[in-house]
C-alpha atoms as a PDB file:
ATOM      1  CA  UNK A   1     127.390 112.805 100.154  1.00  0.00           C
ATOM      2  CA  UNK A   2     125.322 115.539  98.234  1.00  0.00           C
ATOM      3  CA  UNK A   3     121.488 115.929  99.399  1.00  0.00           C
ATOM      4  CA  UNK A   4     120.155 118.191  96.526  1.00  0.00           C
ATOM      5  CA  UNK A   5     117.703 116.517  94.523  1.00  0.00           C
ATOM      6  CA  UNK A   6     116.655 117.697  90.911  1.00  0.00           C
ATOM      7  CA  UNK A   7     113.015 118.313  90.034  1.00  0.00           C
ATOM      8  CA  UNK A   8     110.882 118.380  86.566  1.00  0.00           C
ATOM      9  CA  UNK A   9     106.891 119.084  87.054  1.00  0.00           C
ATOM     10  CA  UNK A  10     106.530 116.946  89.987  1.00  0.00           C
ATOM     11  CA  UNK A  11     109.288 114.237  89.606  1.00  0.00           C
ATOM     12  CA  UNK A  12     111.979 114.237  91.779  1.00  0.00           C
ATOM     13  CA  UNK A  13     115.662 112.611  91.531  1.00  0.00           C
ATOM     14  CA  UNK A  14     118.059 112.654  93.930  1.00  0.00           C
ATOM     15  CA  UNK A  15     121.796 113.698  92.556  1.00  0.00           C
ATOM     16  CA  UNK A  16     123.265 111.550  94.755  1.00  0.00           C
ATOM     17  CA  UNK A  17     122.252 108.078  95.010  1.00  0.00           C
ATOM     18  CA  UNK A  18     119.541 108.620  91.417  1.00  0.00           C
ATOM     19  CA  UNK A  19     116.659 107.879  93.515  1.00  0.00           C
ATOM     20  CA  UNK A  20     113.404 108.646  91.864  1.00  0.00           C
ATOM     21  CA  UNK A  21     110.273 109.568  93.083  1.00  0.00           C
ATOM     22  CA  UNK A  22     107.335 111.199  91.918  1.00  0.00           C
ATOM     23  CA  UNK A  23     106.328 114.954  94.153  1.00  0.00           C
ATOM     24  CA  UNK A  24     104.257 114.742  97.432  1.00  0.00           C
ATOM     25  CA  UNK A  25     103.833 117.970  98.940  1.00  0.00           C
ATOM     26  CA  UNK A  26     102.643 116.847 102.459  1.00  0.00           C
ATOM     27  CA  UNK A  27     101.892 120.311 103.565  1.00  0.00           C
ATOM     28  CA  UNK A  28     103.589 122.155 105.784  1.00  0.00           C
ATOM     29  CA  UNK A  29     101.112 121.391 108.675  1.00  0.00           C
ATOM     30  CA  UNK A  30     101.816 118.189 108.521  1.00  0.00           C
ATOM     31  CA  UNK A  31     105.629 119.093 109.245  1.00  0.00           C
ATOM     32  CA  UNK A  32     105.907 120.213 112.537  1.00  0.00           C
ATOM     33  CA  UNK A  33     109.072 122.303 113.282  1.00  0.00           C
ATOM     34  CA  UNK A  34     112.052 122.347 110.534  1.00  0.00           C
ATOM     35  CA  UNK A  35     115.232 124.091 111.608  1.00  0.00           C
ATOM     36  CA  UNK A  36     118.564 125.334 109.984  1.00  0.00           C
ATOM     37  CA  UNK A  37     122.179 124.158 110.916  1.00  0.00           C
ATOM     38  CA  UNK A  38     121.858 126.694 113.763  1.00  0.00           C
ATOM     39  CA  UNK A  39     118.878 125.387 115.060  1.00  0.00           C
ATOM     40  CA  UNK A  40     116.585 128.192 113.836  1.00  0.00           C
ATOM     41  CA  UNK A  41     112.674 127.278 112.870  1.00  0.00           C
ATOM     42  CA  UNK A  42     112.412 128.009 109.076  1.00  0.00           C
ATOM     43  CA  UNK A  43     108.867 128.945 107.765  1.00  0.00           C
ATOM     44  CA  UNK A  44     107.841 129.206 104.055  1.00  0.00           C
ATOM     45  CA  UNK A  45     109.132 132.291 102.370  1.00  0.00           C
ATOM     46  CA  UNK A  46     112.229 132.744 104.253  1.00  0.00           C
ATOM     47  CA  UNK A  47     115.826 133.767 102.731  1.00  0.00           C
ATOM     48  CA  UNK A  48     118.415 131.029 103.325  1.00  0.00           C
ATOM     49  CA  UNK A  49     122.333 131.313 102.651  1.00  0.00           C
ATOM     50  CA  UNK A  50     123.913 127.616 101.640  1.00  0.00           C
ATOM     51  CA  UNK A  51     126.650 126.765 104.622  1.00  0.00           C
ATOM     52  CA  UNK A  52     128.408 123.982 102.661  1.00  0.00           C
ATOM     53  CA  UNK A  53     129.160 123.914  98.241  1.00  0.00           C
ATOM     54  CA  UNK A  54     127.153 121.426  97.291  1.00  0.00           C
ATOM     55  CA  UNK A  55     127.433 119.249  93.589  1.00  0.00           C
ATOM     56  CA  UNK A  56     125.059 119.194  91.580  1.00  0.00           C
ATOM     57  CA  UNK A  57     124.214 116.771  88.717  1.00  0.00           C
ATOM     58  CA  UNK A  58     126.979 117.152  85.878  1.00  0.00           C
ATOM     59  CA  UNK A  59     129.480 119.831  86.044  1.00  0.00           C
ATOM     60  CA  UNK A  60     127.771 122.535  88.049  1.00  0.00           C
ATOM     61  CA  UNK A  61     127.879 123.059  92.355  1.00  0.00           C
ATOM     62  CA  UNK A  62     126.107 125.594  94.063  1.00  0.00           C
ATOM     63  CA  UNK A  63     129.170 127.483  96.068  1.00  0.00           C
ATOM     64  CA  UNK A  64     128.682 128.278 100.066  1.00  0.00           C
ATOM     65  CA  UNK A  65     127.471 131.848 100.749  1.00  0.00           C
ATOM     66  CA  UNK A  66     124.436 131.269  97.942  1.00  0.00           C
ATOM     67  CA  UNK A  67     121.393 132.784  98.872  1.00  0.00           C
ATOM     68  CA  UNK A  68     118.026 131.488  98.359  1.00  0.00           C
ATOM     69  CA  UNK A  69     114.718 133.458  99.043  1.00  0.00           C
ATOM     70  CA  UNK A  70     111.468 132.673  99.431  1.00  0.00           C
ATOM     71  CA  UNK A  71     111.884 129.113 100.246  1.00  0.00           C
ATOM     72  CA  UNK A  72     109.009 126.226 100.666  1.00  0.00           C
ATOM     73  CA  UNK A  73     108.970 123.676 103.311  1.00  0.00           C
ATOM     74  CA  UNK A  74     107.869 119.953 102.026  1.00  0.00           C
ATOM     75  CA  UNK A  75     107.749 116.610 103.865  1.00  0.00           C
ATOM     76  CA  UNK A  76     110.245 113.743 103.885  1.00  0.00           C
ATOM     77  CA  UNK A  77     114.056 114.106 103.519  1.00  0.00           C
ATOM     78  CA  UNK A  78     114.901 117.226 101.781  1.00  0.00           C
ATOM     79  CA  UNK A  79     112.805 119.917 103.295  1.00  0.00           C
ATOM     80  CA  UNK A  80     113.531 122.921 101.441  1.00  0.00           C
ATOM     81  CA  UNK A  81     111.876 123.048  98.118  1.00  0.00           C
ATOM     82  CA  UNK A  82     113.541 126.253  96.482  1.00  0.00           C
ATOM     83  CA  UNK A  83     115.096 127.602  92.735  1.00  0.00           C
ATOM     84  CA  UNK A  84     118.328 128.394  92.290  1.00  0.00           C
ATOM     85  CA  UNK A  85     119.284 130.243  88.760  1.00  0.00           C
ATOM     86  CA  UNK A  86     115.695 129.373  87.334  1.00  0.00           C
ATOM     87  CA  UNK A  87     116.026 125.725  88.282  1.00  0.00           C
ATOM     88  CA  UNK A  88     113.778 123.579  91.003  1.00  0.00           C
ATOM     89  CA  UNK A  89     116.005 122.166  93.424  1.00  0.00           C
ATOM     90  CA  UNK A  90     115.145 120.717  97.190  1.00  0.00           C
ATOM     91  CA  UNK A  91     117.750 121.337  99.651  1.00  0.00           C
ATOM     92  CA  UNK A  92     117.968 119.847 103.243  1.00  0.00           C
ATOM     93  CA  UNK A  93     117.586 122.175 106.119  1.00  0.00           C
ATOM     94  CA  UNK A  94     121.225 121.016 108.012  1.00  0.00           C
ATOM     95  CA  UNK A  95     123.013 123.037 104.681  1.00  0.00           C
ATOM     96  CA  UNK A  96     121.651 126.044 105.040  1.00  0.00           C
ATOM     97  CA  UNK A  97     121.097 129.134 107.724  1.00  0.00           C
ATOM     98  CA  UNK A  98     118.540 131.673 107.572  1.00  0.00           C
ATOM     99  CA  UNK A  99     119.331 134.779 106.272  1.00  0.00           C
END
């Protein structure tokens, strides 16, 4: 099961199950702690390196080793709200490490 989720100005869409949803940014005080697959606290900004190839929608994957910088932490199920080659894409914390 892949948890990367696509976004367009606000509206979000998970690649796995098509779950759609429109944005809520929660803020990150309302988070509390969010940690990496190594149990490391992750704060906005931060540089993150993918642990597991993930699929993406349609043909492409985003292959392990990728890094990410300057990440944002959101609320609900896929904290990391990031862009990858130009494009918006939210991430959950247990596939990546900080960098």
């Amino acid at each position: 099961m892949t948890d990367i989720l696509t976004t367009t100005e606000g509206h979000h869409e998970c690649a796995t199950c098509g779950h759609e949803w429109a944005g809520d940014d929660g803020g990150h005080d309302a988070l509390g702690e969010i940690r990496d697959a190594n149990g490391v606290v992750l704060h906005n900004g931060d540089s993150v390196v993918l642990i597991k190839s993930l699929p993406l929608k349609g043909t492409e994957s985003l292959k392990i080793g990728t890094k990410v910088s300057n990440i944002r932490l959101i609320a609900g199920d896929h904290e990391i709200d990031c862009k990858i080659n130009g494009r918006g894409i939210l991430l959950k914390a247990k596939f990546v490490k900080k960098a």
